[in-house]
Protein backbone atom coordinates (compact mmCIF):
# COMPACT_ATOMS: atom_id res chain seq x y z
CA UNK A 1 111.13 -167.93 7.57
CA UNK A 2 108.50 -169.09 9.52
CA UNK A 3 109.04 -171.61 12.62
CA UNK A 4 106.09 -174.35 13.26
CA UNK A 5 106.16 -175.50 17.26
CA UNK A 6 103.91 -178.96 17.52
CA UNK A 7 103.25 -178.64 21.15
CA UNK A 8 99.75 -181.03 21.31
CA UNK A 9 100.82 -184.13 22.11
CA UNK A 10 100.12 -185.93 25.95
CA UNK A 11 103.84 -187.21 26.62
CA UNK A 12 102.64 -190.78 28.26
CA UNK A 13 105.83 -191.97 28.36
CA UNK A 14 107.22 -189.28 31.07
CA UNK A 15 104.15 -190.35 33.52
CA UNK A 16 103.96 -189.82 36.42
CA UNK A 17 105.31 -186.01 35.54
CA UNK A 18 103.79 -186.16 32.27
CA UNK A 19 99.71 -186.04 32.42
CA UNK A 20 97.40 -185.30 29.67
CA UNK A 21 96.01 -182.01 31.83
CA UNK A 22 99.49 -181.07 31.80
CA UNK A 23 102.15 -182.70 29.14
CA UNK A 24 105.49 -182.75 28.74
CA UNK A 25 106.22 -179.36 26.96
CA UNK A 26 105.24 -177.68 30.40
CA UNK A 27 107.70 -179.14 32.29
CA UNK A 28 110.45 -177.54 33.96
CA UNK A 29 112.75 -180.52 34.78
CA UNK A 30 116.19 -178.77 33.83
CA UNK A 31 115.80 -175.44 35.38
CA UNK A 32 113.02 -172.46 35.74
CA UNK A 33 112.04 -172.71 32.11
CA UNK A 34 109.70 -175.61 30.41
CA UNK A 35 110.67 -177.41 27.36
CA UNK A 36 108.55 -175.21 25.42
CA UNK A 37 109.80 -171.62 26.23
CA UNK A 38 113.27 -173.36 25.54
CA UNK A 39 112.19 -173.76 21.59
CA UNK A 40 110.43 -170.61 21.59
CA UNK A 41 113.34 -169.10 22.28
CA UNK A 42 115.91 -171.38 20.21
CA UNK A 43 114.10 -169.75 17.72
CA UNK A 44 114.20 -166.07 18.53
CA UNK A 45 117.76 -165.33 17.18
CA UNK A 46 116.77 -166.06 13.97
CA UNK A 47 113.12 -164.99 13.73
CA UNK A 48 110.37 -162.43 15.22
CA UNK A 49 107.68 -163.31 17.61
CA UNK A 50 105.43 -163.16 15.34
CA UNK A 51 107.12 -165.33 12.75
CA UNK A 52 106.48 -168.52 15.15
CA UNK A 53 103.15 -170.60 15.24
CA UNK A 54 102.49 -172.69 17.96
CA UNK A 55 99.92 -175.80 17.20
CA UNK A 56 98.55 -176.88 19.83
CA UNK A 57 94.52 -178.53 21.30
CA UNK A 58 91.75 -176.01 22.92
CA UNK A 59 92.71 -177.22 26.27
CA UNK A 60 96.47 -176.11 26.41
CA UNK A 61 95.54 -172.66 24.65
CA UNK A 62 95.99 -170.74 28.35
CA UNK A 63 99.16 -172.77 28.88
CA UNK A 64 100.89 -172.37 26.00
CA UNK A 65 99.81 -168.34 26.11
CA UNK A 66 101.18 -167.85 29.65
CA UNK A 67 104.34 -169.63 28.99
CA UNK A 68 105.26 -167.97 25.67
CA UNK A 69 103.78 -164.65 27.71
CA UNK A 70 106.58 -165.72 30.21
CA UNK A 71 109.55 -165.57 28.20
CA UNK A 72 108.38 -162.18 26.14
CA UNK A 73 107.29 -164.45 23.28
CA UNK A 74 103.90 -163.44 23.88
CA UNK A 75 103.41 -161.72 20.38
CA UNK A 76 103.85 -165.46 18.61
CA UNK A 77 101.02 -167.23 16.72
CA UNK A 78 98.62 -170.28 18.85
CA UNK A 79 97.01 -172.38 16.39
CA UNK A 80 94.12 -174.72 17.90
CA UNK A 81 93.48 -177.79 16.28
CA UNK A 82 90.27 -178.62 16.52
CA UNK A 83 91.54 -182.42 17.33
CA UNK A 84 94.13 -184.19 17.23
CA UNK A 85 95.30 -185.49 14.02
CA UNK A 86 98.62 -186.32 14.33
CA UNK A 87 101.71 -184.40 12.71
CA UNK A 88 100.80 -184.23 8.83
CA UNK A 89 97.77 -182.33 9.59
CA UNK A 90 99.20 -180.02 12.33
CA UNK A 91 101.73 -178.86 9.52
CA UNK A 92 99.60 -178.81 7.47
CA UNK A 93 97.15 -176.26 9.08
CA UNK A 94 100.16 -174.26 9.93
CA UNK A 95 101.28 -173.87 6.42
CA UNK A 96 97.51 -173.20 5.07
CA UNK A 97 97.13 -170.35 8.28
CA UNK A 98 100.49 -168.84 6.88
CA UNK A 99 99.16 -168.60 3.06
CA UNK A 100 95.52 -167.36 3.82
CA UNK A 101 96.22 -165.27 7.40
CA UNK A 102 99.90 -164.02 7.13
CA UNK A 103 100.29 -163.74 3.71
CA UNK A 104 103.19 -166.12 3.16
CA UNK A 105 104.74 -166.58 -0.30
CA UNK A 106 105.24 -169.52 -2.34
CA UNK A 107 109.12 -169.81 -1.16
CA UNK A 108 108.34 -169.06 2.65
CA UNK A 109 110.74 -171.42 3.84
CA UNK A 110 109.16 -173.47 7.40
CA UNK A 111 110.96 -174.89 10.04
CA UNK A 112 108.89 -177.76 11.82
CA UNK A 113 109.81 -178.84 15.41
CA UNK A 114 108.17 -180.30 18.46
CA UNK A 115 108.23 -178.54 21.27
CA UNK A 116 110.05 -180.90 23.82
CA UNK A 117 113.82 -180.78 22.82
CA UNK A 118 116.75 -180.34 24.37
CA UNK A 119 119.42 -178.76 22.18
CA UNK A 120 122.64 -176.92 23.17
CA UNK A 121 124.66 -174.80 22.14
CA UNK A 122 121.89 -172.91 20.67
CA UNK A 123 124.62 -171.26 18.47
CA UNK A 124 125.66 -174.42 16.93
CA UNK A 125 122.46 -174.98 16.06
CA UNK A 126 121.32 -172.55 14.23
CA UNK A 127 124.04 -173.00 11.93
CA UNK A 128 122.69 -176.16 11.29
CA UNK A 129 119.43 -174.85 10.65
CA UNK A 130 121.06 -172.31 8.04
CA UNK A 131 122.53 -175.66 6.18
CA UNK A 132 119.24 -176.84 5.71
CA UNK A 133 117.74 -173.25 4.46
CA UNK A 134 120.65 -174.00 1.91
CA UNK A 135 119.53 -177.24 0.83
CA UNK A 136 115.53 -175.71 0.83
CA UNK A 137 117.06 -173.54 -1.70
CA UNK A 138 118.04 -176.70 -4.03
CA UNK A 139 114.22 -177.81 -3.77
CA UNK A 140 114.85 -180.44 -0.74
CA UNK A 141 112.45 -181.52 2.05
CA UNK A 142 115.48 -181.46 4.92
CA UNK A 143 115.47 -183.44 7.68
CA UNK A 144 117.92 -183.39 10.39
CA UNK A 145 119.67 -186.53 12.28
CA UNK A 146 122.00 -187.08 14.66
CA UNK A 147 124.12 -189.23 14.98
CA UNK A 148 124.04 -192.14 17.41
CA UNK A 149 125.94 -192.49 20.61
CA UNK A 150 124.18 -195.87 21.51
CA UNK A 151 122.15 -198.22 20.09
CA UNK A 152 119.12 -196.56 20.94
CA UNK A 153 115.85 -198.81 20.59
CA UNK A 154 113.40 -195.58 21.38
CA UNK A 155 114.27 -193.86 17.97
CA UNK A 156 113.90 -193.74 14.93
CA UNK A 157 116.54 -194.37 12.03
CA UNK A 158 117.63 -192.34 8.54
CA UNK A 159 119.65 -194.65 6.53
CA UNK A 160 121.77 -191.99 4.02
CA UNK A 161 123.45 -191.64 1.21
CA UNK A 162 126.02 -189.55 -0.89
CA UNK A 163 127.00 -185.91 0.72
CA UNK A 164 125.10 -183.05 -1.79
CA UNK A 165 126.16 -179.43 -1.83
CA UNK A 166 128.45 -179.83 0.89
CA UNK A 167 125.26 -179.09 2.92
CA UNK A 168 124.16 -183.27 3.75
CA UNK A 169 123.06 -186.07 2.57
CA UNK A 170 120.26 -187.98 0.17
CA UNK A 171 117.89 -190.10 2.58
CA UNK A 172 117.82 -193.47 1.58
CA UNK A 173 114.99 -194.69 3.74
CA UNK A 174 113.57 -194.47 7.01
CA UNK A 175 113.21 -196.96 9.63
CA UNK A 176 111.36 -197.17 12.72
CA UNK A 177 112.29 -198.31 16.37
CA UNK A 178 114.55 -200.63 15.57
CA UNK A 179 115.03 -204.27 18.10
CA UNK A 180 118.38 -204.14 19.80
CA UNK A 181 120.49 -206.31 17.78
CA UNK A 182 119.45 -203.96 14.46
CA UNK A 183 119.82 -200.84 16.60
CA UNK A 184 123.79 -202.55 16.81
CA UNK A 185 123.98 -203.03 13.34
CA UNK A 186 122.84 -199.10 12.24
CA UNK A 187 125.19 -198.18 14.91
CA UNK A 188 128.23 -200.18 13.48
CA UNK A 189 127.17 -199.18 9.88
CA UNK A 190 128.00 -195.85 10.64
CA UNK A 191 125.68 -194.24 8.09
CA UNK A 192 122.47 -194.56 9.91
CA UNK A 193 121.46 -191.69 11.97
CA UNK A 194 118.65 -190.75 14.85
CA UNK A 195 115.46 -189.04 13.27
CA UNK A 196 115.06 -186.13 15.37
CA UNK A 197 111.76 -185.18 13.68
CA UNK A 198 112.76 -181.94 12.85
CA UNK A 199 111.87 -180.36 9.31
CA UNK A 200 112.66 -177.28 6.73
CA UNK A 201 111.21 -177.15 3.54
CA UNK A 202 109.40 -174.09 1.33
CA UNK A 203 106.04 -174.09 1.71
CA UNK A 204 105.39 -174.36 -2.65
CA UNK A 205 107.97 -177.68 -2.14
CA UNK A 206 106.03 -179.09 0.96
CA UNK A 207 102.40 -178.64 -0.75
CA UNK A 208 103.80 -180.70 -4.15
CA UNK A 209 105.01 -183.50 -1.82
CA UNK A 210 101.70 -183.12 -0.05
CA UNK A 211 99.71 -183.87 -3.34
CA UNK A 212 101.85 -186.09 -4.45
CA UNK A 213 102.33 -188.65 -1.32
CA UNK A 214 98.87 -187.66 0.76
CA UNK A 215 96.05 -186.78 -1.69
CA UNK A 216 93.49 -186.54 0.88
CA UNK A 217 95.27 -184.19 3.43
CA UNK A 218 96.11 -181.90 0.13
CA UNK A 219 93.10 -181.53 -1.24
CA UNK A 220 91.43 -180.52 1.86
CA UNK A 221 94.94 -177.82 2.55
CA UNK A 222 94.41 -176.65 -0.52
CA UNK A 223 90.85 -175.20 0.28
CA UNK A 224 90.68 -171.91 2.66
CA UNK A 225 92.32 -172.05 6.27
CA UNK A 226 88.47 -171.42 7.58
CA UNK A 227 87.34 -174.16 5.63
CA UNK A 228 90.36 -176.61 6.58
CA UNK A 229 89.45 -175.65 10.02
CA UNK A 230 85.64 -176.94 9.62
CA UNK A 231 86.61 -180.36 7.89
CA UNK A 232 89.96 -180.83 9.76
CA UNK A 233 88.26 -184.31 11.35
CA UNK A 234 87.98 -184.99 8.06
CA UNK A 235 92.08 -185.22 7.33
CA UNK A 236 94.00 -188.09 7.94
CA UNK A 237 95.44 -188.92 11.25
CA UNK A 238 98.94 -189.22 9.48
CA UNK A 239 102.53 -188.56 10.92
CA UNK A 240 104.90 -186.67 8.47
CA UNK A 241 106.98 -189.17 8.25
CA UNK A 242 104.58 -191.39 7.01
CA UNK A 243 102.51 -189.25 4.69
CA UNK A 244 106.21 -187.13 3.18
CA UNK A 245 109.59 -188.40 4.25
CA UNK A 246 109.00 -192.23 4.38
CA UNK A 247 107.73 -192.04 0.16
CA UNK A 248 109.59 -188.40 -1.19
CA UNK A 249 112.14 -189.22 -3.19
CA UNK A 250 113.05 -185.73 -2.96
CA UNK A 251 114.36 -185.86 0.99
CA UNK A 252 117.74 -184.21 2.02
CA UNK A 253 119.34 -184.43 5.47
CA UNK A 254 121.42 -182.52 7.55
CA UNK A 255 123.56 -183.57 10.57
CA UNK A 256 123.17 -182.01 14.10
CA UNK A 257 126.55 -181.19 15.27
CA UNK A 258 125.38 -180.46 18.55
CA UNK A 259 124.03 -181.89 21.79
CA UNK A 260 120.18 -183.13 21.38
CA UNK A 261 117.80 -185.45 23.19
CA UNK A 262 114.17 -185.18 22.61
CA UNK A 263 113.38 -186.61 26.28
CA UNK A 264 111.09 -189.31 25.20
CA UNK A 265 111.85 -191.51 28.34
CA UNK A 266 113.16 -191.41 31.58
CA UNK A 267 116.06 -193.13 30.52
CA UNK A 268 116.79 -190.02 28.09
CA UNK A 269 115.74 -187.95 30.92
CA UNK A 270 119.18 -189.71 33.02
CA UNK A 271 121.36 -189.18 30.18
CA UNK A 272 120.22 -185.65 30.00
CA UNK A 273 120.76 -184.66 33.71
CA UNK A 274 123.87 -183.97 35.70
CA UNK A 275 125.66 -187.19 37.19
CA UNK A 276 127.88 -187.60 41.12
CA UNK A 277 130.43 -189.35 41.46
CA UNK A 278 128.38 -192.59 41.82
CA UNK A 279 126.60 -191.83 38.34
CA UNK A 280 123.86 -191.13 39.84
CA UNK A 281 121.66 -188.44 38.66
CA UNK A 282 119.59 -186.71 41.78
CA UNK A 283 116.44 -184.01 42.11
CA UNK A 284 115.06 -182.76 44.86
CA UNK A 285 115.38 -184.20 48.90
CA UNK A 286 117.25 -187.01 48.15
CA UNK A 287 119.16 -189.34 50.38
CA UNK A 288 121.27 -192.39 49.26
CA UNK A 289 124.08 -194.97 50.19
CA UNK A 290 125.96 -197.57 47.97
CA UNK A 291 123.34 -196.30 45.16
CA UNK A 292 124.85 -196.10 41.39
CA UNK A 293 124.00 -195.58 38.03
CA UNK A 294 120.24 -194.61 38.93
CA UNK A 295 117.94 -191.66 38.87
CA UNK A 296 116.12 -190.18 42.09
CA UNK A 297 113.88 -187.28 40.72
CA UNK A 298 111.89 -185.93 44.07
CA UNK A 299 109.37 -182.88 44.68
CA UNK A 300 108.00 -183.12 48.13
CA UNK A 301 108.58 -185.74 49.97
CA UNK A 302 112.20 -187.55 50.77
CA UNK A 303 113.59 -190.69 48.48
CA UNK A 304 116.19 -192.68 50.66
CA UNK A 305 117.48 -195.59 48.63
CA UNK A 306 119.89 -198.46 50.01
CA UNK A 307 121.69 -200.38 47.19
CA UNK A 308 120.09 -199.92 44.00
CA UNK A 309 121.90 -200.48 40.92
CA UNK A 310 120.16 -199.26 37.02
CA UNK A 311 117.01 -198.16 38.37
CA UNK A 312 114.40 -194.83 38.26
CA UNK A 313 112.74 -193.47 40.84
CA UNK A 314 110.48 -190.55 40.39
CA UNK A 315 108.36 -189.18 43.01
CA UNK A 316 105.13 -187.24 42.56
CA UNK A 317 101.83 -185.68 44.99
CA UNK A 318 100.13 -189.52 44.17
CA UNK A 319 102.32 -191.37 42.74
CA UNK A 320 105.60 -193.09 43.01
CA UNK A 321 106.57 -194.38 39.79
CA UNK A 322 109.88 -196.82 40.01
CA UNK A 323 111.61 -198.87 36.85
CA UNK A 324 114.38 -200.37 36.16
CA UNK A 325 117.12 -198.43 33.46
CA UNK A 326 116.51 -199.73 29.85
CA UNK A 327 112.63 -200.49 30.65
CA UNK A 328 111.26 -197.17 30.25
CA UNK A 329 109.90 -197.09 26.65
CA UNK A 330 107.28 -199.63 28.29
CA UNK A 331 106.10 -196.41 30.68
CA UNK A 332 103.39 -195.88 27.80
CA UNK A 333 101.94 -199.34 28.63
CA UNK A 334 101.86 -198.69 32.33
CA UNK A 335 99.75 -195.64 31.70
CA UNK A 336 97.05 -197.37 29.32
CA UNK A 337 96.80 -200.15 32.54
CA UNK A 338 95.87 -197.65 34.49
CA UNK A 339 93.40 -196.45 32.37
CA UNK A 340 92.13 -199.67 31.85
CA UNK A 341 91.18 -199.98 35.59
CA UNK A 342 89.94 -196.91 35.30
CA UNK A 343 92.80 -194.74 37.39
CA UNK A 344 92.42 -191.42 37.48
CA UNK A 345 95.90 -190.82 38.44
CA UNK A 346 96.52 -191.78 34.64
CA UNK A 347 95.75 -188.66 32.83
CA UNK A 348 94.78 -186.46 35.63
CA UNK A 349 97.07 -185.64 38.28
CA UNK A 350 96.74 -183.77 42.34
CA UNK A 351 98.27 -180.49 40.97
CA UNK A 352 95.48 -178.94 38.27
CA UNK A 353 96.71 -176.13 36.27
CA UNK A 354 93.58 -173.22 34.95
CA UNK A 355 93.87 -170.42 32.80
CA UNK A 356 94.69 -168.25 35.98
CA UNK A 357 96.97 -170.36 38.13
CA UNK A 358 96.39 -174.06 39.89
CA UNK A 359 95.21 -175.56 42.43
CA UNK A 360 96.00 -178.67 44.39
CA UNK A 361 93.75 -180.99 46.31
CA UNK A 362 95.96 -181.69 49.63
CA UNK A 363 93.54 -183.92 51.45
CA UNK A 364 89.60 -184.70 51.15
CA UNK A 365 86.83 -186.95 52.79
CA UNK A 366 83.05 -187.38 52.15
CA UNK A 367 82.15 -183.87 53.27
CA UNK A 368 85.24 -182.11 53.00
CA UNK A 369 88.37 -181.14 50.67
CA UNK A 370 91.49 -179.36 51.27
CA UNK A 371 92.83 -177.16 48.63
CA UNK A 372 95.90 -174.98 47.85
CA UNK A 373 95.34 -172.68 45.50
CA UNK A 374 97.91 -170.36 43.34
CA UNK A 375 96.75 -167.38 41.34
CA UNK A 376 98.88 -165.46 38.90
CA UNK A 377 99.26 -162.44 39.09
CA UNK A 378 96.77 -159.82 37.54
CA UNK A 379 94.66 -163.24 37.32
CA UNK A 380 90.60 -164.10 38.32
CA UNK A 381 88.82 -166.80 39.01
CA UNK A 382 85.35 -166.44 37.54
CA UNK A 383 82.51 -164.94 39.12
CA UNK A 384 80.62 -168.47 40.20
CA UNK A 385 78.59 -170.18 42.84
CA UNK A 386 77.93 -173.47 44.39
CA UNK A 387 75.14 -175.21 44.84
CA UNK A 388 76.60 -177.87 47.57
CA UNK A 389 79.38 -176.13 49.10
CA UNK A 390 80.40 -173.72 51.44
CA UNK A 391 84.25 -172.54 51.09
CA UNK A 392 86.49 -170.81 54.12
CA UNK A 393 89.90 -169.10 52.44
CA UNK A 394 93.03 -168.46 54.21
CA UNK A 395 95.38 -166.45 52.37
CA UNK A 396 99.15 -167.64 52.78
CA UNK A 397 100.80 -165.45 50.39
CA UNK A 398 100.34 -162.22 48.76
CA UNK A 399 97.09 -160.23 48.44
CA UNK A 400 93.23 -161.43 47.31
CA UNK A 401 90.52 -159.35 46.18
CA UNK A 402 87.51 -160.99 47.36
CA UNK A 403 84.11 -160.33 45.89
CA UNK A 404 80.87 -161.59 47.83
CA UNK A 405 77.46 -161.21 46.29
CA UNK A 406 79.13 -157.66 44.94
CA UNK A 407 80.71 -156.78 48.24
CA UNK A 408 84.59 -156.21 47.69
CA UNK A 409 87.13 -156.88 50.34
CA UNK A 410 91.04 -156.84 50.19
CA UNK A 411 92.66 -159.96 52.29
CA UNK A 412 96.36 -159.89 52.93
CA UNK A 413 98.22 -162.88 54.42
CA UNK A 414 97.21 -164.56 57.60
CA UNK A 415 93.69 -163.43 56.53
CA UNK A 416 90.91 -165.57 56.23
CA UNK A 417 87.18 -165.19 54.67
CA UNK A 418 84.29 -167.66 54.26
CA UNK A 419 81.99 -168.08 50.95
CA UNK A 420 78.60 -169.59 52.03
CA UNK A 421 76.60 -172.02 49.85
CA UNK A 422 74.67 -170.98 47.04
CA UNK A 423 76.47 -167.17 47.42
CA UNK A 424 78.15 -165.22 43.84
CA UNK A 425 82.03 -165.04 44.83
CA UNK A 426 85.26 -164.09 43.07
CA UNK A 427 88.74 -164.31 43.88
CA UNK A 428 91.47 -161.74 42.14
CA UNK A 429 95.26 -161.24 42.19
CA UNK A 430 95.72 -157.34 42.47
CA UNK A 431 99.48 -157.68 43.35
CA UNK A 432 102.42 -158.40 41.42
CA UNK A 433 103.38 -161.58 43.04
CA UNK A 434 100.91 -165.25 43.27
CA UNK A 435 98.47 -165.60 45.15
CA UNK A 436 98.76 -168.44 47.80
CA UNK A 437 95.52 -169.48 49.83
CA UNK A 438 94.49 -172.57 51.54
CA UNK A 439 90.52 -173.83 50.54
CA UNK A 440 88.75 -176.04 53.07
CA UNK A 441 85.27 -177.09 51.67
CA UNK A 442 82.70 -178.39 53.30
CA UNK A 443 79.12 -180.00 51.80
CA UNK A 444 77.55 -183.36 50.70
CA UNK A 445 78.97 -182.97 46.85
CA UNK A 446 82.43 -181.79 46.14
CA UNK A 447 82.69 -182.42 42.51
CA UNK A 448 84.28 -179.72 40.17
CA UNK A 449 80.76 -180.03 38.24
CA UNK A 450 79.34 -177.98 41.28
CA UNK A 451 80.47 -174.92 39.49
CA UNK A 452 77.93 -172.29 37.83
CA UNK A 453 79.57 -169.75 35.93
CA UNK A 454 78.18 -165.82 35.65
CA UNK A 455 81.38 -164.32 34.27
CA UNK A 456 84.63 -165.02 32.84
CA UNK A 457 88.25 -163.69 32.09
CA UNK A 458 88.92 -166.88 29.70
CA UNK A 459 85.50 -167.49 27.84
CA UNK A 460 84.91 -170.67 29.58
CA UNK A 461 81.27 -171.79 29.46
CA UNK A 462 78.84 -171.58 32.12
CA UNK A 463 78.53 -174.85 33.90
């Protein structure tokens, strides 16, 4: 079997954590791990490393490598589309890189998730999962759904039918988002279920449906995985649902007997977390009194709140985003505003993450910028220069190898250096813990542009 991760998409609807520099499948809201080492390694009792192919765009390659790299999933496949194209395509250049690079056979059977899930337990699961290889077996396209706890507006619906091979059920139809009075209806009806977007199929099954439902997107899969790559802006920008599950009549689907949520909101993001006694659901320095039913999520700075009934709060570096419970889904809509007047703060946030760490801009003015910056481990900067800026480092934490128009020089903490204009500089991790330095720059142009690359650990071109 071969497991399909879809971890390209820019998560809009969890702004302000959420960013398209850094999405939602980075994230590390429950604990020390991000949404996408969690299905990387759902995955691993049932499959190799190598047996799971991460889709993702060009720039979350050095993401999604250091996070699988994190968890010891490093040996697993990334798969860079060369745009997004929505889910139909994705899969599809997963299955067509399976057949032409790994050698896959007609029957491979795939298992197609997203990469921002929360499931538990992981053992329940996966028997689950083996259900659906069952039904994958019987020629079925298997879907799996959950069954409702709510009347959830913010998902979609499978409306089934009669239980086959003791395994599930036939899919009747599929229905989107539903308003809230139908959402009350599917619930009461009792044989409608959440779509949690989550696929099995064999590959031979999944390339008839293709031809059969999305002509277009087959004919170009069937072709050579190089030459899908070259015309993938040619393929339809298609969900699966809509180019396979909404028309197969050949859908099966499976219940999830376990605990999901696919934290599409911050309202799914409450239900997910820990409560008090108040219901409250709290993160980071947070201070409250006669507060209930509301979520405080925190990172630097303190959140008092005084009285507040149903609502989210959710602090970041630059920006405070607060909302009342049940008006989340309309997040997305605050984010395209912003973009509209031009915000930077919508898809860009303080915190930047790079192939060898991050950096954060802590304060800045018309001739100067403040910087912390983070390196990984073993990492490098490239060796560059500036043109309009002069840079003075002061290392905080751990140990820099500096480089200076070829002269080297080890910096430990409490150490400081300056980089004159116009000189060749590099900064390395040699240790085995980050980096930590402070950056004050000074000049007449600050801009990130100001960068002229000589060499380069991650390929990047020269600016």
């Amino acid at each position: 079997m071969k497991v399909i991760i879809l971890a390209g998409g820019g998560g809009t609807r969890l702004f302000p954590l959420s960013r398209t520099q850094y999405p939602k499948q980075f994230l590390k809201i429950f604990d020390n791990t991000s949404l996408l080492v969690q299905s990387a390694l759902r995955f691993s009792q049932i499959v190799k490393p190598e047996d799971i192919i991460v889709v993702t765009g060009s720039r979350y390659e050095f993401h999604v490598r250091n996070e699988l790299n994190s968890c010891g999933m490093g040996k697993a496949h990334v798969l860079l589309e060369p745009e997004g194209r929505n889910t139909a395509p994705a899969i599809a250049l997963a299955v067509a890189y399976c057949r032409d690079e790994l050698g896959s056979p007609a029957d491979e059977i795939f298992f197609v998730s997203t990469s921002d899930h929360l499931i538990s337990p992981v053992n329940v699961f996966l028997r689950n999962v083996r259900q659906g290889m069952n039904l994958t077996g019987k020629g079925k396209v298997v879907v799996f759904g959950v069954k409702p706890e709510r009347p959830e507006t913010g998902f979609g619906y499978i409306k089934t039918g009669e239980n086959i091979y003791n395994s599930g059920y036939t899919v009747e139809s599929f229905k989107e988002k539903p308003d809230a009075a139908t959402a009350e209806n599917y619930l009461a009806a009792g044989d409608y279920y959440w779509n949690s977007g989550m696929f099995i199929f064999q590959m031979d099954v999944f390339l008839r449906e293709l031809a059969e439902h999305a002509p277009k997107l087959s004919d170009i899969t069937k072709e050579s995985f190089l030459d899908m790559l070259r015309r993938f802006k040619e393929t339809p920008n298609i969900s699966i649902d809509c180019a396979i599950a909404e028309q197969s009549r050949n859908m099966a689907m499976v219940v999830l007997n376990c605990f999901w949520n696919d934290i599409g909101s911050w309202d799914t993001i409450y239900d997910a977390m820990d409560k008090d006694e108040y219901n409250n659901a709290q993160q980071g320095d947070v201070v409250t009194i006669d507060c209930k039913d509301s979520l405080f999520l925190g990172k630097k700075r303190l959140i008092a709140g005084v009285g507040l009934n149903d609502i989210l709060v959710v602090e970041t570096d630059d920006v405070i985003l607060v909302a009342q419970k049940g008006e989340s889904q309309k997040v997305k809509d605050l984010v395209e505003k912003l973009r509209e007047d031009g915000r930077e703060e919508a898809d860009g946030a303080s915190t930047v993450y790079r192939p060898w760490g991050c950096y954060t801009v802590v304060e800045e003015g018309p001739t100067f910028k403040i910087k912390t910056i983070v390196v990984d481990p073993g990492a490098s900067l490239s060796m560059q220069m500036h043109y309009h800026r002069s840079e003075h480092w002061v290392v905080t934490e751990g140990t820099a190898n500096v480089n200076i128009n070829g002269a080297e020089q080890i910096l430990y903490k409490n150490q400081s250096i300056f980089v004159p204009m116009g000189a060749r500089h590099r900064l390395s991790n040699p240790g085995m813990v980050p980096l930590e330095i402070v950056e004050v720059q000074n000049g007449e142009y600050l801009g990130e542009d100001d960068i002229v690359r000589f060499e380069d650990d991650y390929g990047r071109s020269k600016l």
